[in-house]
N, C-alpha and C. Protein backbone atom coordinates (compact mmCIF):
# COMPACT_ATOMS: atom_id res chain seq x y z
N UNK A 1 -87.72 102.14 110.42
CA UNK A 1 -88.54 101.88 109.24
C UNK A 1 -89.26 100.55 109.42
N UNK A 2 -90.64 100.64 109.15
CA UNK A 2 -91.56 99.22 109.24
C UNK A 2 -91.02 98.12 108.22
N UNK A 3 -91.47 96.97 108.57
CA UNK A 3 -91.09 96.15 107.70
C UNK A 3 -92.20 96.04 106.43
N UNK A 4 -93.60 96.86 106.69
CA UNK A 4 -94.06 96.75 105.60
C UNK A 4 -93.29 98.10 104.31
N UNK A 5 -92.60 98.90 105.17
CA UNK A 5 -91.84 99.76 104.45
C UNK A 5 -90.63 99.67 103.42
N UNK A 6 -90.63 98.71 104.13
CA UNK A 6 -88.62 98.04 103.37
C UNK A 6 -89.92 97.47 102.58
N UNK A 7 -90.34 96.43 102.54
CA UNK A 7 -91.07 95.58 101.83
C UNK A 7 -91.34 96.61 100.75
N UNK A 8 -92.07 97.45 100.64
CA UNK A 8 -92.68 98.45 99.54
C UNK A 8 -91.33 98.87 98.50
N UNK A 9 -89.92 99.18 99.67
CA UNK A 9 -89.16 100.08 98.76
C UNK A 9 -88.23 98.83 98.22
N UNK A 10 -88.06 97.65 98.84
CA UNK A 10 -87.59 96.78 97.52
C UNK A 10 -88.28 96.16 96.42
N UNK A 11 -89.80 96.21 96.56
CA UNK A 11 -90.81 95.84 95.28
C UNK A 11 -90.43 97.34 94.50
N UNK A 12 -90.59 98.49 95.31
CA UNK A 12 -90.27 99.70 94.07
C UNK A 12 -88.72 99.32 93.10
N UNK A 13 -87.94 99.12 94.27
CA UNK A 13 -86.09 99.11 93.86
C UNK A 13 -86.24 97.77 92.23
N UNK A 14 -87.11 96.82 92.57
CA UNK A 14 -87.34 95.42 91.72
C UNK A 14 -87.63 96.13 90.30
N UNK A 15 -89.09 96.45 90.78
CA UNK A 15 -89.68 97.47 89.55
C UNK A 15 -88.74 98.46 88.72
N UNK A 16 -87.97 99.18 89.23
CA UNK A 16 -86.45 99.65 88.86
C UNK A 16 -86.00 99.49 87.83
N UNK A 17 -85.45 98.21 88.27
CA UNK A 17 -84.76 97.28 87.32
C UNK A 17 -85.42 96.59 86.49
N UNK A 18 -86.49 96.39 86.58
CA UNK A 18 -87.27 95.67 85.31
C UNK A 18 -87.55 96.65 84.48
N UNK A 19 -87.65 97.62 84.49
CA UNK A 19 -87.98 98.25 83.69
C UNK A 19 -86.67 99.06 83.20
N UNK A 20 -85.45 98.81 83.83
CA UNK A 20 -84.17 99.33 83.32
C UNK A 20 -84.25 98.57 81.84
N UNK A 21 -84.16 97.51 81.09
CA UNK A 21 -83.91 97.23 79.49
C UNK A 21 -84.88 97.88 78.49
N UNK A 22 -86.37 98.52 79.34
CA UNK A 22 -86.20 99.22 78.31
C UNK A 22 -86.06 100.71 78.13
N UNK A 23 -85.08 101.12 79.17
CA UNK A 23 -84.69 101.90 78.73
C UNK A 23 -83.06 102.38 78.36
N UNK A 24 -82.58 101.21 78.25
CA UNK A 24 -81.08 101.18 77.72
C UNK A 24 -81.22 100.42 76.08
N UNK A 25 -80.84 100.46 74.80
CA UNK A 25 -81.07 100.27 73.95
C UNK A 25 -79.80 99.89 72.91
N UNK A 26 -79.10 99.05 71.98
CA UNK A 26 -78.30 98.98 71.48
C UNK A 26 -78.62 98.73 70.15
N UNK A 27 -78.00 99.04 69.11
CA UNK A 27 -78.01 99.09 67.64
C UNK A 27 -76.83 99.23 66.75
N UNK A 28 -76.55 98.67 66.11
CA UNK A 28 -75.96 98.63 64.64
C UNK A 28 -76.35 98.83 63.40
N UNK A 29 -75.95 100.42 62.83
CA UNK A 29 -76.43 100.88 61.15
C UNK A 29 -75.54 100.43 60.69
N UNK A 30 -75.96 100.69 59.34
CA UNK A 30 -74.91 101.11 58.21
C UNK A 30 -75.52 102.41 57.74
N UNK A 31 -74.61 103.38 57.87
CA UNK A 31 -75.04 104.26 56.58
C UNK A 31 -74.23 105.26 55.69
N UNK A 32 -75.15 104.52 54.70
CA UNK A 32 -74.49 104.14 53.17
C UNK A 32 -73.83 105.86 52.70
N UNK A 33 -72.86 105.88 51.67
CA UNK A 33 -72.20 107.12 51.46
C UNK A 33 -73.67 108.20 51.10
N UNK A 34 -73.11 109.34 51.22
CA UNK A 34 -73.90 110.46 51.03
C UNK A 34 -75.45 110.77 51.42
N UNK A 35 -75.48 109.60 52.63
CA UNK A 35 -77.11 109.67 53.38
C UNK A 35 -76.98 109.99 54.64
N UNK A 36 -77.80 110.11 55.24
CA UNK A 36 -78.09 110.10 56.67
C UNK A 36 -79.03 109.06 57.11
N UNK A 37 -78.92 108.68 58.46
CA UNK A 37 -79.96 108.16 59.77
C UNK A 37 -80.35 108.61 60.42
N UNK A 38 -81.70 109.05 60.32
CA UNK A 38 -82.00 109.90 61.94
C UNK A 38 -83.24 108.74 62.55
N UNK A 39 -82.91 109.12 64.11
CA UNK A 39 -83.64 108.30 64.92
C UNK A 39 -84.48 109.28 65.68
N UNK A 40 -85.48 109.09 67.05
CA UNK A 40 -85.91 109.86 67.79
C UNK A 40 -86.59 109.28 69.06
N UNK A 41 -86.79 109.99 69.97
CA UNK A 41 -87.17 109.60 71.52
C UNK A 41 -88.21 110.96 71.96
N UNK A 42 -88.79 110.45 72.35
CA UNK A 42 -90.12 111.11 72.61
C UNK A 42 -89.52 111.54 74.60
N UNK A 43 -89.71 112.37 74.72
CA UNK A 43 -89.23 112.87 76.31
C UNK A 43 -89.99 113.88 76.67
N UNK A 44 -90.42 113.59 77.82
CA UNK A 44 -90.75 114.81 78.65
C UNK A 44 -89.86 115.84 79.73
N UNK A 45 -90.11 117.28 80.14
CA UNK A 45 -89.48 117.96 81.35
C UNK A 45 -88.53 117.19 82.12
N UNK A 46 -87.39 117.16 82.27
CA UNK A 46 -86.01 116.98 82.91
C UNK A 46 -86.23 115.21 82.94
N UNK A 47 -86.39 115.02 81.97
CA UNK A 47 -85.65 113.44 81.09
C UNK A 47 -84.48 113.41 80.81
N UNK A 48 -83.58 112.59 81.24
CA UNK A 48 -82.31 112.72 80.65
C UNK A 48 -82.29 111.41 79.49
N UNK A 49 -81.35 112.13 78.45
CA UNK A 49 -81.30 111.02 77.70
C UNK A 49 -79.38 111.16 76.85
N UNK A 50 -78.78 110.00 76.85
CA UNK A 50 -77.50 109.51 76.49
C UNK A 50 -76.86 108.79 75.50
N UNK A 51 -76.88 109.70 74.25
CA UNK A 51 -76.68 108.88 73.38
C UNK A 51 -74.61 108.44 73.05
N UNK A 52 -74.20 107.25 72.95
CA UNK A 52 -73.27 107.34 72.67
C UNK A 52 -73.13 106.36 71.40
N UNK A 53 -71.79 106.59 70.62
CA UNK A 53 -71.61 105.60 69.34
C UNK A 53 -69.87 105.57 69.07
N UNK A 54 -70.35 105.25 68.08
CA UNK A 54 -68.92 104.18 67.54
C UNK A 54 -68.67 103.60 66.17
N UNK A 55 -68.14 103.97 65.62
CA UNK A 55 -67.92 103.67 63.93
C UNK A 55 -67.01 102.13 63.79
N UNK A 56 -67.31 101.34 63.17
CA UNK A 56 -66.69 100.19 63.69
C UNK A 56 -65.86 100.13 61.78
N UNK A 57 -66.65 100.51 60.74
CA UNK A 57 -66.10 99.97 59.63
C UNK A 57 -66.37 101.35 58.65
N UNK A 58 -65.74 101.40 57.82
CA UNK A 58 -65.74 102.38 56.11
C UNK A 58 -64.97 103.15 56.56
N UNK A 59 -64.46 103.69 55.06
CA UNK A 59 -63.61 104.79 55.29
C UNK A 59 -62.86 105.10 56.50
N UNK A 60 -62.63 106.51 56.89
CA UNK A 60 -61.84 106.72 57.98
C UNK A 60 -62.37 106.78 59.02
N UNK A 61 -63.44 106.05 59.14
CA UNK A 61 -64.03 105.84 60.43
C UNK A 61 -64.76 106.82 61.16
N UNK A 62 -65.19 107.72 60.46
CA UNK A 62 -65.42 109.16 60.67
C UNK A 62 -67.26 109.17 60.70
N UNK A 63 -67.87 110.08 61.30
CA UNK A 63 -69.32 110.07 60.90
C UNK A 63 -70.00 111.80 61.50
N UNK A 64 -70.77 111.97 61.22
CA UNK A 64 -71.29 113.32 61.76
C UNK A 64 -72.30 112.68 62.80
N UNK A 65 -72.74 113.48 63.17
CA UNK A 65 -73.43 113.60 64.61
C UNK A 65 -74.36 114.68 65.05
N UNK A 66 -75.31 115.13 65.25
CA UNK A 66 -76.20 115.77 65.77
C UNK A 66 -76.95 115.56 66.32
N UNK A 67 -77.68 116.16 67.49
CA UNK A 67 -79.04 115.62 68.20
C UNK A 67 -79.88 117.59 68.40
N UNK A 68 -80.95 117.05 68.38
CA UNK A 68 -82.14 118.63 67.88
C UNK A 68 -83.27 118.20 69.20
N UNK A 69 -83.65 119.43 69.67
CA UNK A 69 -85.01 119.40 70.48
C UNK A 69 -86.17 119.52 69.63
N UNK A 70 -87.50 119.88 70.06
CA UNK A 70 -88.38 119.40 69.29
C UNK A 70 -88.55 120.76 68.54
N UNK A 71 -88.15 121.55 68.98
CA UNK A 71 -88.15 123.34 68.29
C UNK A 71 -87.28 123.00 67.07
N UNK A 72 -86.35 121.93 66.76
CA UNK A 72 -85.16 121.91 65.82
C UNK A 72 -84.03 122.15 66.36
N UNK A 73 -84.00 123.11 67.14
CA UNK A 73 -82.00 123.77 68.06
C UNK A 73 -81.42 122.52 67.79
N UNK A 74 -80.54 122.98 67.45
CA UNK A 74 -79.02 121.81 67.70
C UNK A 74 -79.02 121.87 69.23
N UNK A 75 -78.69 121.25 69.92
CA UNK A 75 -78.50 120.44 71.29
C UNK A 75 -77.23 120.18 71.47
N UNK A 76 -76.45 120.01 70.31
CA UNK A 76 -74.80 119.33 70.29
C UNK A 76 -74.57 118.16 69.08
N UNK A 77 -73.46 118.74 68.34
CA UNK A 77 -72.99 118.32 67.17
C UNK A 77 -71.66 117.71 66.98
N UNK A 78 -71.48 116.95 66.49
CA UNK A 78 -69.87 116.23 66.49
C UNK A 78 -69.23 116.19 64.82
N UNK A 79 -68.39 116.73 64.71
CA UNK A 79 -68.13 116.56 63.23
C UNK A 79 -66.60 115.42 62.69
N UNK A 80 -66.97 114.60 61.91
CA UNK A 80 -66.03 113.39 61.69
C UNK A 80 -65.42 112.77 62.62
N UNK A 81 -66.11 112.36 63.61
CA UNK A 81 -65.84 111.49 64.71
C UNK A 81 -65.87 110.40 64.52
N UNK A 82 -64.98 109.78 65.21
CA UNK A 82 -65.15 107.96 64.96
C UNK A 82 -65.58 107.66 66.35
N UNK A 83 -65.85 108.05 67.21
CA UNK A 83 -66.40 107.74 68.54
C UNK A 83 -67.49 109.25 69.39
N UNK A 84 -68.35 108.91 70.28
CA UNK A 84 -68.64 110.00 70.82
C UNK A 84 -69.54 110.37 71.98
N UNK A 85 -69.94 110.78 72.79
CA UNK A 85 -71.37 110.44 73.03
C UNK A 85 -71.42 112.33 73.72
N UNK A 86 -72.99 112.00 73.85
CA UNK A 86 -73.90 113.61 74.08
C UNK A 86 -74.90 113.12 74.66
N UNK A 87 -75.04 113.37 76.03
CA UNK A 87 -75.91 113.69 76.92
C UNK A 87 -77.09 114.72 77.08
N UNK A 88 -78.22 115.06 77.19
CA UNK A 88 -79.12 116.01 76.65
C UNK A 88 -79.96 116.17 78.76
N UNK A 89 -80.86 116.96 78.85
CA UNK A 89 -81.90 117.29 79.55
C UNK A 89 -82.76 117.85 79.16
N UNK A 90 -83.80 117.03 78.80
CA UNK A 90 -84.93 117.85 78.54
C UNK A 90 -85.57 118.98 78.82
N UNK A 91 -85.91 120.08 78.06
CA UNK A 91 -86.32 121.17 78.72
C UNK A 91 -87.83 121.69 78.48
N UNK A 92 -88.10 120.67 77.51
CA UNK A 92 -89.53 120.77 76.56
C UNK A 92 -90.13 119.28 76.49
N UNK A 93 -90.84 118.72 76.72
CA UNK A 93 -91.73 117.49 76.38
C UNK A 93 -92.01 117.93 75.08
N UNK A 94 -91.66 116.87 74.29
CA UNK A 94 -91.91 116.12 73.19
C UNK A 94 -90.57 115.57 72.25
N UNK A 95 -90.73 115.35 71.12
CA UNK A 95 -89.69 114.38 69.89
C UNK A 95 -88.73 115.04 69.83
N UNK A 96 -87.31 114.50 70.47
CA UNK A 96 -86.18 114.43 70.51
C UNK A 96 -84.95 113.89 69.52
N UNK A 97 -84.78 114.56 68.07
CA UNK A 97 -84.10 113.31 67.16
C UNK A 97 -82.61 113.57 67.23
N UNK A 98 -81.95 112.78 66.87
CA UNK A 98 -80.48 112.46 66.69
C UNK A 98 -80.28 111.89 65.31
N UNK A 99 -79.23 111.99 64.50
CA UNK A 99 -78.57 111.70 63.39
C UNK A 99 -77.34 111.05 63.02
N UNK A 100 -77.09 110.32 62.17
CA UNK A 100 -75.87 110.21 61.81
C UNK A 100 -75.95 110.02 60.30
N UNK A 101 -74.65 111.71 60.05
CA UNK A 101 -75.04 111.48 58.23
C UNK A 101 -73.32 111.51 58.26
N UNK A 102 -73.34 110.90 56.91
CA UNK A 102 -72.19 109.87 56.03
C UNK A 102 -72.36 111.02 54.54
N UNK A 103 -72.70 112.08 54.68
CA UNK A 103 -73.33 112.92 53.99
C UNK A 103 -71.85 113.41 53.09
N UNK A 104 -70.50 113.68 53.65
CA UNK A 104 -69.19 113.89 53.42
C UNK A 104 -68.66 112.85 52.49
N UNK A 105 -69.11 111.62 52.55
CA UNK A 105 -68.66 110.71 52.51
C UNK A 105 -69.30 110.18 50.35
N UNK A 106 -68.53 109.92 49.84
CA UNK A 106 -69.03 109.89 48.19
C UNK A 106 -68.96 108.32 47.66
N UNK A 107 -68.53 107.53 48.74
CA UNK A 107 -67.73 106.25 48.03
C UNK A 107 -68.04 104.82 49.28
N UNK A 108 -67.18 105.80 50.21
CA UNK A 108 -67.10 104.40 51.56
C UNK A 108 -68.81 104.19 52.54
N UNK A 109 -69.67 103.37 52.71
CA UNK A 109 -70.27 103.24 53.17
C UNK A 109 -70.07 103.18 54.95
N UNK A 110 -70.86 103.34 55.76
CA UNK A 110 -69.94 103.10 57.67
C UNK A 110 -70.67 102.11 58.03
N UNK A 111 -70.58 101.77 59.12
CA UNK A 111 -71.15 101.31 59.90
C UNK A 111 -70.81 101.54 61.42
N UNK A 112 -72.11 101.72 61.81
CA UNK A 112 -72.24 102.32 63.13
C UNK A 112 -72.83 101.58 64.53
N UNK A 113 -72.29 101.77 65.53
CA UNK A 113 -72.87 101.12 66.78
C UNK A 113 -72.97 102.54 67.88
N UNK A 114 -74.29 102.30 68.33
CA UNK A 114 -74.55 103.49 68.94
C UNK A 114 -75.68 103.04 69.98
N UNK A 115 -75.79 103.59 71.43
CA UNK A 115 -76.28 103.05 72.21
C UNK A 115 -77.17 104.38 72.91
N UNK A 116 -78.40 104.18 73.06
CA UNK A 116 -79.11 105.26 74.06
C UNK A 116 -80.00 104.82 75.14
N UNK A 117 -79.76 105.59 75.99
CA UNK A 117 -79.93 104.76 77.82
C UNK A 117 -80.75 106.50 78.19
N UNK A 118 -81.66 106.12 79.32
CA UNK A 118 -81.92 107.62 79.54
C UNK A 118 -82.40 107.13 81.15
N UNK A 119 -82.86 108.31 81.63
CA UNK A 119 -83.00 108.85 83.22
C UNK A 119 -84.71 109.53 83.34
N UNK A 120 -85.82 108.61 83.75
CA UNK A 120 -87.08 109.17 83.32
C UNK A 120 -87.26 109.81 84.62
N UNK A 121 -87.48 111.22 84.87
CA UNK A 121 -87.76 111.95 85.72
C UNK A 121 -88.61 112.00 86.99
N UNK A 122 -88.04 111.71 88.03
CA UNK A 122 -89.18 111.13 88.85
C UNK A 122 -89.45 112.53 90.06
N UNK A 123 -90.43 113.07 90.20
CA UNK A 123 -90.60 114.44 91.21
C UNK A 123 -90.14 113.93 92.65
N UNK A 124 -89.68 114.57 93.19
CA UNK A 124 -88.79 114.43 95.13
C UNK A 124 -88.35 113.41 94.72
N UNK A 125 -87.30 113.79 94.09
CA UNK A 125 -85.94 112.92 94.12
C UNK A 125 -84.83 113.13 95.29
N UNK A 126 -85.43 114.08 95.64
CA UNK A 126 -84.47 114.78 96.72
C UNK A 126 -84.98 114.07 98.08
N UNK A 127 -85.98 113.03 97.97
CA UNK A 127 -86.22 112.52 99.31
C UNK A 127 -86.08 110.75 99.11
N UNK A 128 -85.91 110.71 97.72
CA UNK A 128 -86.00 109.22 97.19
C UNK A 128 -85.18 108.21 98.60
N UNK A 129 -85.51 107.31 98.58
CA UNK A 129 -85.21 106.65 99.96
C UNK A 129 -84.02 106.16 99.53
N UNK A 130 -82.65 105.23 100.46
CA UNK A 130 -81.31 105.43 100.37
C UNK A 130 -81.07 104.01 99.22
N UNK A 131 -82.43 102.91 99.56
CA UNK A 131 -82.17 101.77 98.61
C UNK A 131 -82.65 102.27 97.30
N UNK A 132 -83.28 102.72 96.77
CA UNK A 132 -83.81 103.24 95.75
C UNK A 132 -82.83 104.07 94.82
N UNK A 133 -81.89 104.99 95.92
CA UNK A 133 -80.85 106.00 95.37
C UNK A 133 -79.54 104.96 94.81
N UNK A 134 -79.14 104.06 95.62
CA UNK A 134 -78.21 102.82 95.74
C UNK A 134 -78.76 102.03 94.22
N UNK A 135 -80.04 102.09 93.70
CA UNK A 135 -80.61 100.87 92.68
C UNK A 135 -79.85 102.14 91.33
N UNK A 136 -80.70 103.40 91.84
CA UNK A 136 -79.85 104.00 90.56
C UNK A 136 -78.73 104.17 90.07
N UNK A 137 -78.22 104.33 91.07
CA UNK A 137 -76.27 104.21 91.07
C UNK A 137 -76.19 102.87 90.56
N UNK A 138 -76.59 101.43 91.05
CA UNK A 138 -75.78 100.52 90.62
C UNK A 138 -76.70 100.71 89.25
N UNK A 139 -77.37 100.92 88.63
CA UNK A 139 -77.98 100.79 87.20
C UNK A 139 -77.20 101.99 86.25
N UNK A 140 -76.54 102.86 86.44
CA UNK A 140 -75.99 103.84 85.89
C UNK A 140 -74.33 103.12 85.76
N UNK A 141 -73.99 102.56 86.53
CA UNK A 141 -72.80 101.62 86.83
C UNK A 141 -73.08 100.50 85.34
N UNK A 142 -73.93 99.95 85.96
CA UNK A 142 -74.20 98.81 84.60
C UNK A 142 -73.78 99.35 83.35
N UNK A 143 -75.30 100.43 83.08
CA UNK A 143 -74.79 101.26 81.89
C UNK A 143 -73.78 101.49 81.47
N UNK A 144 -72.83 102.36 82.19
CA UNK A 144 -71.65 102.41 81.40
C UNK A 144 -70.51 101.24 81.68
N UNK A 145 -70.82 100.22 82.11
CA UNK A 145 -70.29 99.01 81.98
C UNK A 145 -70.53 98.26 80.81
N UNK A 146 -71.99 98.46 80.06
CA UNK A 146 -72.23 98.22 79.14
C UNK A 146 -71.82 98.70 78.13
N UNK A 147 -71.43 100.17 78.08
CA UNK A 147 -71.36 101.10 76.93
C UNK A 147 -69.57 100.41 76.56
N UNK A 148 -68.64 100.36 77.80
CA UNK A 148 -67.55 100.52 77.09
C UNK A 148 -67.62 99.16 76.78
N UNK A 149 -68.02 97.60 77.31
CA UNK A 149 -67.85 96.64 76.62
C UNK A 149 -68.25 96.45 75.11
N UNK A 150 -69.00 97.26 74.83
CA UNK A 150 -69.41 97.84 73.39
C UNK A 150 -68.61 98.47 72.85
N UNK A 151 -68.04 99.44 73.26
CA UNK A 151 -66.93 99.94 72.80
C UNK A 151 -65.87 99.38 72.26
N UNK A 152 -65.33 98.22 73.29
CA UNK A 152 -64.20 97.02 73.20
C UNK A 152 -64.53 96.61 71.98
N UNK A 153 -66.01 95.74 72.28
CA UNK A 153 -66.09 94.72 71.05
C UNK A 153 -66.01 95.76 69.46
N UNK A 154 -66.34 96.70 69.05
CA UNK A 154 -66.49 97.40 68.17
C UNK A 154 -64.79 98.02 67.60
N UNK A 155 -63.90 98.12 68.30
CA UNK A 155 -62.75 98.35 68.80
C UNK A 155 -61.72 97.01 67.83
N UNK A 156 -62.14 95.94 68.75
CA UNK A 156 -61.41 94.45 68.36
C UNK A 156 -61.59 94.12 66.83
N UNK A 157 -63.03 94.23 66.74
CA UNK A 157 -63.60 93.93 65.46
C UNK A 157 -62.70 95.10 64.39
N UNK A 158 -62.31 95.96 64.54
CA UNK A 158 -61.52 96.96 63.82
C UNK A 158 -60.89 96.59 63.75
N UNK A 159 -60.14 96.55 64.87
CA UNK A 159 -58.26 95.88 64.30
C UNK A 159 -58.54 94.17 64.20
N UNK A 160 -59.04 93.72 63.98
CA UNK A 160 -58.82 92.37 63.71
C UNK A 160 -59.49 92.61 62.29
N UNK A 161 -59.98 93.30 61.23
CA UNK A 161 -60.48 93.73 60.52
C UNK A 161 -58.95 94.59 59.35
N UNK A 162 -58.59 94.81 60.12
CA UNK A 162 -57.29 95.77 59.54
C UNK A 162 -56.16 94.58 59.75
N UNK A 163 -55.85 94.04 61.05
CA UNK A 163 -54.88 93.08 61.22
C UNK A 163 -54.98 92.37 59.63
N UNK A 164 -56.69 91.51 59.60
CA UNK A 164 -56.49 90.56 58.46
C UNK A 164 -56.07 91.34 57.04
N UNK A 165 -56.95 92.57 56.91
CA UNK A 165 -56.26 93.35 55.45
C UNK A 165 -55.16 93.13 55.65
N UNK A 166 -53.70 93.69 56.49
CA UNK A 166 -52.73 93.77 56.49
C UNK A 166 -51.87 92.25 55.85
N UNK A 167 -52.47 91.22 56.56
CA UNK A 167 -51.87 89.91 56.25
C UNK A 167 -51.80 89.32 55.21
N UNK A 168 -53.15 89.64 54.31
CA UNK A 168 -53.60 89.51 53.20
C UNK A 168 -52.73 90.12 51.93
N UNK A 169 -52.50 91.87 52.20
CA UNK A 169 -51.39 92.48 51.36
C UNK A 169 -50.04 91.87 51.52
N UNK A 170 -49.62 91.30 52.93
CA UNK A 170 -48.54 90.66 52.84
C UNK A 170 -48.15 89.13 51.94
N UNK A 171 -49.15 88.87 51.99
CA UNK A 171 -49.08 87.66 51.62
C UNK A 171 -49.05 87.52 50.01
N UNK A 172 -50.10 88.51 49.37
CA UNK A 172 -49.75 89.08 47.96
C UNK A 172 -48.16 89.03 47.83
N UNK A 173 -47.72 90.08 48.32
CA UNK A 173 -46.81 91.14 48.12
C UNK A 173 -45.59 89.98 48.18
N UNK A 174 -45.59 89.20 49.50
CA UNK A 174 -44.73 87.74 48.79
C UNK A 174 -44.54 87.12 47.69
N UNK A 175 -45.68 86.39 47.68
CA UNK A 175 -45.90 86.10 46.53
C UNK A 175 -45.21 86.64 45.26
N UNK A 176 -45.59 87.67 45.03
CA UNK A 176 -45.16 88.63 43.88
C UNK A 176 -43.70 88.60 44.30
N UNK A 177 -42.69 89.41 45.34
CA UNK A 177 -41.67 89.00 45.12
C UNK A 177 -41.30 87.49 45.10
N UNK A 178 -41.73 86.86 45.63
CA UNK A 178 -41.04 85.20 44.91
C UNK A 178 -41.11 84.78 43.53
N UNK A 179 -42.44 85.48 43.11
CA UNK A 179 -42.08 85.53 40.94
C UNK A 179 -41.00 86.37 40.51
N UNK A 180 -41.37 87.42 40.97
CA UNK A 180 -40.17 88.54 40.91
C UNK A 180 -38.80 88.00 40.81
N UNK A 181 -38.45 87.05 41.67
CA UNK A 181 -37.01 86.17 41.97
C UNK A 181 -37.38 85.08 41.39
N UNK A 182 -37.59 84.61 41.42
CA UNK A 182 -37.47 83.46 40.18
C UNK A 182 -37.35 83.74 38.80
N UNK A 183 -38.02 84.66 38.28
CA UNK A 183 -37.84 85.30 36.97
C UNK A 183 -36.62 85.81 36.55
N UNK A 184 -36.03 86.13 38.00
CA UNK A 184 -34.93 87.16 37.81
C UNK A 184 -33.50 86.09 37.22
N UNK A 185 -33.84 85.17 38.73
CA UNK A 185 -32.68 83.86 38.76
C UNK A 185 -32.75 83.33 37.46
N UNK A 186 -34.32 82.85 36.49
CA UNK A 186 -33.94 82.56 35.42
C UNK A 186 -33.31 83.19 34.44
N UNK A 187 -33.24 84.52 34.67
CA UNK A 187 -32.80 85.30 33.24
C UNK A 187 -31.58 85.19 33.56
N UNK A 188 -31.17 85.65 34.84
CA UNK A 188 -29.29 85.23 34.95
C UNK A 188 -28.63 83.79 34.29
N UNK A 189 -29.52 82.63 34.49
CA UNK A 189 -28.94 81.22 34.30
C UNK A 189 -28.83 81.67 32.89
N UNK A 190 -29.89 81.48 32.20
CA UNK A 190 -29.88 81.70 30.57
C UNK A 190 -28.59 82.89 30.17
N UNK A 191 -28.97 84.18 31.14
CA UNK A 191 -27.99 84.85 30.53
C UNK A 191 -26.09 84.66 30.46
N UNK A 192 -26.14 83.82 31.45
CA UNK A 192 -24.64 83.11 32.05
C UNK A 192 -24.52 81.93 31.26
N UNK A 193 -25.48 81.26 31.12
CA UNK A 193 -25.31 80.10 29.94
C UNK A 193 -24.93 80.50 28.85
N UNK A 194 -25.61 81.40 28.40
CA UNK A 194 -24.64 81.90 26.85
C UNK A 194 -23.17 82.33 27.07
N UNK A 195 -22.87 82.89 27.96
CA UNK A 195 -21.30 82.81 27.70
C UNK A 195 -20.11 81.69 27.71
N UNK A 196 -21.26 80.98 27.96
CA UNK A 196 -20.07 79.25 27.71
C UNK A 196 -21.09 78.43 26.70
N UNK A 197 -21.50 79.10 25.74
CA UNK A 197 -21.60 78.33 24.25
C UNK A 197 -20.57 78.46 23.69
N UNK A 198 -20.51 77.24 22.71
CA UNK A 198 -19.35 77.76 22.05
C UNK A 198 -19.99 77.36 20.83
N UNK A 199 -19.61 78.52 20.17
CA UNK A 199 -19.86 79.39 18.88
C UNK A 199 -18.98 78.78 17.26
N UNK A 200 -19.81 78.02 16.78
CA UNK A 200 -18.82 77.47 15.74
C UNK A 200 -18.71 77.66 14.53
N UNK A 201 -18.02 78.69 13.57
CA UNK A 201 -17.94 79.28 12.20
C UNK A 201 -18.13 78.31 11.22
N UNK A 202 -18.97 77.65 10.64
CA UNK A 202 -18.77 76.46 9.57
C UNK A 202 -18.61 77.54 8.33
């Protein structure tokens, strides 16, 4: 291979990667009881696209899930999940939407973290050169290096979220029994004190 060749396929491999952020994407909803969120991605013929998420807060942590081609078809649906993800291939160019409805939900509001990364279709892939194949691998690597550190943090934030509720009821719940006992101890003194009055008939 020439050296003006390598030269070409690491300016392509560069190009790659610069243009990898925008197509990996991260977000945090809320959505509120008895609504939905829908989002969408515009794709053409054998686009891949990856949506995954994560319920970090409300209720039982639960959320619906759907993603539709541009005909409407369901594509793949998740029902009261607190985690998930769905992978798609385009089979039609054009608007691609995804959802998350809280639609079940009458009271607890969620909140959601959900991430979509995709694969833009490039023709003779089957000849793509070996640094180029190597840039996609390590960028698909990233990705889901990214996804589960997202995961973690969304994860921590839960139980350190529940840890503090928990500490909080404890700390009540002390409380209250230490009135509880003290109240109690006083009624015994008083009530033990009266049996050594002494009682005098004038």
């Amino acid at each position: 291979m020439s050296r003006r060749s390598t030269l070409f396929l690491v300016i392509h491999a560069l190009a790659l990667l610069a243009w990898l952020p925008a197509l990996i994407s991260a977000h945090m909803i809320e959505v509120p009881a008895g609504k939905k969120e829908c989002f969408f991605e515009d794709l053409h013929v054998h686009d891949k696209m990856t949506v995954t998420y994560q319920v970090g807060e409300g209720g039982h942590l639960d959320i619906d899930f759907w993603l539709t081609d541009p005909a409407g078809k369901v594509l793949g649906k998740h029902i009261r999940q607190s985690t998930g993800d769905l992978a798609v291939t385009a089979d039609n160019d054009g608007r691609y939407e995804y959802c998350f409805s809280n639609q079940m939900s009458a009271i607890a509001d969620k909140m959601v973290s959900f991430n979509v990364h995709g694969v833009i279709y490039v023709s003779g892939d089957d000849v793509v050169a070996p640094v180029e194949r190597e840039i996609r691998a390590l960028a698909a690597g990233l990705t889901s290096v990214k996804d589960e550190q997202e995961y973690i943090v969304v994860r921590e934030r839960t139980h350190r979220n529940t840890a503090e509720s928990t500490n909080s009821r404890v700390k009540w719940w002390s409380i209250l029994q230490a009135i509880v006992l003290f109240a109690v101890v006083g009624w015994q003194i008083y009530y033990l004190k009266s049996f050594f009055e002494v009682k005098r008939v004038i």
